[in-house]
Protein backbone atom coordinates (compact mmCIF):
# COMPACT_ATOMS: atom_id res chain seq x y z
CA UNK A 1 -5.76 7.97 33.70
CA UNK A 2 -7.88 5.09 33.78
CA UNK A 3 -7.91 5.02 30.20
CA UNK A 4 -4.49 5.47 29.54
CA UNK A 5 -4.16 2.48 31.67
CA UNK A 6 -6.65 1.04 28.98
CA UNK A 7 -4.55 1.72 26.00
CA UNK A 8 -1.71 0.27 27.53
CA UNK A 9 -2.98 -3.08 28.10
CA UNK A 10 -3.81 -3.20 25.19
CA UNK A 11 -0.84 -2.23 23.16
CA UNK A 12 0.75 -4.77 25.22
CA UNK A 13 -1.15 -7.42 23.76
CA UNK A 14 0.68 -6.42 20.27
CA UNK A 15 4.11 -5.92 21.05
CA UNK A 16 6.91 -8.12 22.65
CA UNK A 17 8.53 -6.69 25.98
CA UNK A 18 12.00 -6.87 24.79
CA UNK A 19 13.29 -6.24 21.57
CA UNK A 20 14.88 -2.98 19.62
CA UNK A 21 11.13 -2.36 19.17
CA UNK A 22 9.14 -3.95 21.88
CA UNK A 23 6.79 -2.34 25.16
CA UNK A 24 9.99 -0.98 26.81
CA UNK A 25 10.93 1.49 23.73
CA UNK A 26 7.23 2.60 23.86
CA UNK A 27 7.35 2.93 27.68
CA UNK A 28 10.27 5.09 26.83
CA UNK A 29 8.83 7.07 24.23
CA UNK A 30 5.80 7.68 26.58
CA UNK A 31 8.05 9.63 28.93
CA UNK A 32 9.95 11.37 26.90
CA UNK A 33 6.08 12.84 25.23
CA UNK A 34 5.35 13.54 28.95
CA UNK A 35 8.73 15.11 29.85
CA UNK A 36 8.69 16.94 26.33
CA UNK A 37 4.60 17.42 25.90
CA UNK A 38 4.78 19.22 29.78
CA UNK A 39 7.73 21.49 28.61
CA UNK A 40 5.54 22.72 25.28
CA UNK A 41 2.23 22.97 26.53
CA UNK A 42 0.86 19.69 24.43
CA UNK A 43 -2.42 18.25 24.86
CA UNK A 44 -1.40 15.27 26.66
CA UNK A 45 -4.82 13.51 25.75
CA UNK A 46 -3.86 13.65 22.33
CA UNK A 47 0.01 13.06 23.09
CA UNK A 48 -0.18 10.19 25.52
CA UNK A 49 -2.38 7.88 23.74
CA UNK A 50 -0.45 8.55 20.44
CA UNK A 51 2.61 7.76 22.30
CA UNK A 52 0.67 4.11 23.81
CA UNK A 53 0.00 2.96 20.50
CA UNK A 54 2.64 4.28 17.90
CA UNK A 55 3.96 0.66 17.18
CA UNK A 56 0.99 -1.67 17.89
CA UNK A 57 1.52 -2.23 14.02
CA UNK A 58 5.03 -3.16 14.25
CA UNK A 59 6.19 -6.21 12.03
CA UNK A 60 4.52 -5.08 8.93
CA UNK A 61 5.90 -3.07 6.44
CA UNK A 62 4.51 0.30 6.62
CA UNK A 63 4.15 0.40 10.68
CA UNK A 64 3.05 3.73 11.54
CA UNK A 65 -0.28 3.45 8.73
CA UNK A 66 -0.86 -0.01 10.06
CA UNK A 67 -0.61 1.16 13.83
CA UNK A 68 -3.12 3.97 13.05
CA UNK A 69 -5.20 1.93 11.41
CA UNK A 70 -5.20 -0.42 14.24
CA UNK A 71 -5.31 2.30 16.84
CA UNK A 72 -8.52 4.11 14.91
CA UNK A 73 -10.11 0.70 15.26
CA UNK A 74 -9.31 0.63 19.07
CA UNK A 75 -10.17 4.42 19.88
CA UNK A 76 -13.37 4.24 18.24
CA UNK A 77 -14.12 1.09 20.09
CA UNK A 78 -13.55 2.76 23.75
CA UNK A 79 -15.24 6.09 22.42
CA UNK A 80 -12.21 8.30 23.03
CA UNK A 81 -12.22 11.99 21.78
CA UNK A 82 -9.78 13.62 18.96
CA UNK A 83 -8.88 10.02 16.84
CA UNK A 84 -8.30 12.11 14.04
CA UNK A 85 -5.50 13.92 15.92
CA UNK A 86 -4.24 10.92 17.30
CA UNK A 87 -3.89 8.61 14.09
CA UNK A 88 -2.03 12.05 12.46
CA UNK A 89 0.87 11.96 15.23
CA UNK A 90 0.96 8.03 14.75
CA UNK A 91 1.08 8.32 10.98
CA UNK A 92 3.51 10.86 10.86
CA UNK A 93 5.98 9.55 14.13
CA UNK A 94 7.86 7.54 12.07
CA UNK A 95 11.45 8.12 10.31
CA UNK A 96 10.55 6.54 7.41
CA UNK A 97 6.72 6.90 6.90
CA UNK A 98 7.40 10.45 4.26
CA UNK A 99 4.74 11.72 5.99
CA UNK A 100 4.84 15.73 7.82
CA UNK A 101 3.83 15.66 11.47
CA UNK A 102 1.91 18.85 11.25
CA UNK A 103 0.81 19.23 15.11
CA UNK A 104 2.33 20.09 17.75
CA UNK A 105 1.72 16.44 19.43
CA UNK A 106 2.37 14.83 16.25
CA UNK A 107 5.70 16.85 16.42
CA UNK A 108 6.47 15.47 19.74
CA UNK A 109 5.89 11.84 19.22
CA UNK A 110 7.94 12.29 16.12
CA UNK A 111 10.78 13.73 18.22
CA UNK A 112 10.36 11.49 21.19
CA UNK A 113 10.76 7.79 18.97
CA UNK A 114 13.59 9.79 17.19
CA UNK A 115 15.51 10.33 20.17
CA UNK A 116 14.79 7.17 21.63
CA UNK A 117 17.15 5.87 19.11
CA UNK A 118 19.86 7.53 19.65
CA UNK A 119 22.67 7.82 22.28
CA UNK A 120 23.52 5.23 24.78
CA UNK A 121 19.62 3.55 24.42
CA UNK A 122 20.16 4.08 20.90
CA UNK A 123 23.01 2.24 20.97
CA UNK A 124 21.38 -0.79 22.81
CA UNK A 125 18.31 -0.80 20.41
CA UNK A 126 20.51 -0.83 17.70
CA UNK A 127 22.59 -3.92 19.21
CA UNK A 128 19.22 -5.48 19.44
CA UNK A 129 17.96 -4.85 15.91
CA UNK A 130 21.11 -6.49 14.97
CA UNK A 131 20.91 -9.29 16.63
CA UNK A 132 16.92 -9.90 15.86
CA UNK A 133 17.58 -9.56 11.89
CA UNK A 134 21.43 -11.80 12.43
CA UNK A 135 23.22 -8.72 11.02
CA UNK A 136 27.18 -8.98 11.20
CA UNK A 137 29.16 -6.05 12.86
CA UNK A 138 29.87 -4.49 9.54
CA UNK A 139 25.90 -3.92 9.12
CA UNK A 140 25.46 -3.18 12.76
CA UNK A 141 27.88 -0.01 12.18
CA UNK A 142 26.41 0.76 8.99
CA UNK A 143 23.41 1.43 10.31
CA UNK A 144 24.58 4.07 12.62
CA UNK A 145 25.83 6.09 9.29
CA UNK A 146 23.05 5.22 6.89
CA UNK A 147 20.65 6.10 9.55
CA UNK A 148 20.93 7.07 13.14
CA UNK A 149 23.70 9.99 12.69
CA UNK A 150 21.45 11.41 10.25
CA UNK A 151 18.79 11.44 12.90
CA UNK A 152 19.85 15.01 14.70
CA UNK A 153 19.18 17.14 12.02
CA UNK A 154 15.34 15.59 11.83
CA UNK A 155 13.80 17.08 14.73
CA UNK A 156 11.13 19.76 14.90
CA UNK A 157 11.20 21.04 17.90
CA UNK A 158 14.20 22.90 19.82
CA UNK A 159 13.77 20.86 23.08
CA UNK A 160 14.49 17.83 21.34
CA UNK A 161 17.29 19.01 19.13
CA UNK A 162 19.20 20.02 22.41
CA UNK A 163 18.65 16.51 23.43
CA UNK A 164 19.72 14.97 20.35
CA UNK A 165 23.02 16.71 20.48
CA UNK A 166 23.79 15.28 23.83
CA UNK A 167 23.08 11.59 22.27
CA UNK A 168 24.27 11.79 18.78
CA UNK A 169 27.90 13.39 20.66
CA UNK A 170 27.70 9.73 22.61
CA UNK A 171 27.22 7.69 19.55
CA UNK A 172 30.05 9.28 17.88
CA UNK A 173 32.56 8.70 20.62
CA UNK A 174 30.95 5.11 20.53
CA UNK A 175 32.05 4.74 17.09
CA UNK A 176 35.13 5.84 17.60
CA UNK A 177 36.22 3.65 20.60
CA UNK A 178 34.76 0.83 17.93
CA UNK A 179 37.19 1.51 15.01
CA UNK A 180 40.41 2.05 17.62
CA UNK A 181 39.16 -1.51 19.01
CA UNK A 182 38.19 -2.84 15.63
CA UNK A 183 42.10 -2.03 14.79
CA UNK A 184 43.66 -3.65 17.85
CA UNK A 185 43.94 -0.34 19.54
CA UNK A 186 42.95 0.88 23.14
């Protein structure tokens, strides 16, 4: 645990608090890898420190290879066992790296940032992101269709799906009460 505690300091150091993409979103994709990890019978010492340092990258353009590359560089330094295994899961978390997460951690943290952007968080992070890159409300609801309804069918493991139901269900209704309000209606 110590460790973990480590890690954590340290992706701190790399990442803003707030923001669609800052400490808070990893603090929430941490517990949703312990919640989910616990459920599957992960190896939480591969999971949990994958989940830590997933976005210490962020803010260049291919995050997930820059936040492995960073977080080799960091595991090596502190001597921690199974890098390999924990660069895979952070190359392959995210939505738009292409690449297969081909564990069963690397599966989870996939699943876990996934679903952390959908539903009523999802909605919030996606208000953020808006407002961070001054996108207009057309843009803002774009981004729900070019991106985060399509999110549901992405998932790899069963758990998660059932999850992503529950939260891609939420953001529809959201979208909904938009448009009757975008049209002047109740």
């Amino acid at each position: 645990m110590f460790l973990y505690e480590t890690l954590i300091e340290i992706s701190k150091q790399y990442q803003t608090y707030v923001g669609c993409h800052g400490f808070e979103h990893t603090e929430r994709v941490i517990d949703t890898c312990i919640f989910l990890g616990k459920l599957l019978g992960a190896n939480m010492d591969i999971l949990i420190p994958a989940a830590i340092l997933h976005d210490v990258g962020r803010g260049n353009e291919n995050h997930a290879q820059h936040s492995a590359n960073m977080s080799r560089k960091i595991l090596n330094e502190l001597n921690y066992p199974k890098v390999d295994e924990i660069i895979h899961a952070i190359e392959a978390h995210s939505f738009s790296s292409g690449k297969e997460a081909k564990t069963l951690e690397s599966k989870i943290l996939s699943d876990a940032d996934k679903l952390d952007a959908m539903g009523a968080v999802g909605i919030y992070r996606a208000a953020q992101y808006g407002f961070e890159h001054k996108r207009e409300m057309k843009e803002y609801l774009n981004h729900f269709h070019e991106k985060l309804l399509k999110l549901k069918d992405l998932f790899y493991t069963e758990e998660a799906r059932e999850l992503a139901e529950k939260r891609h269900d939420f953001m529809i209704k959201y979208l909904v009460q938009v448009d009757r309000e975008l049209k002047g209606l109740s």
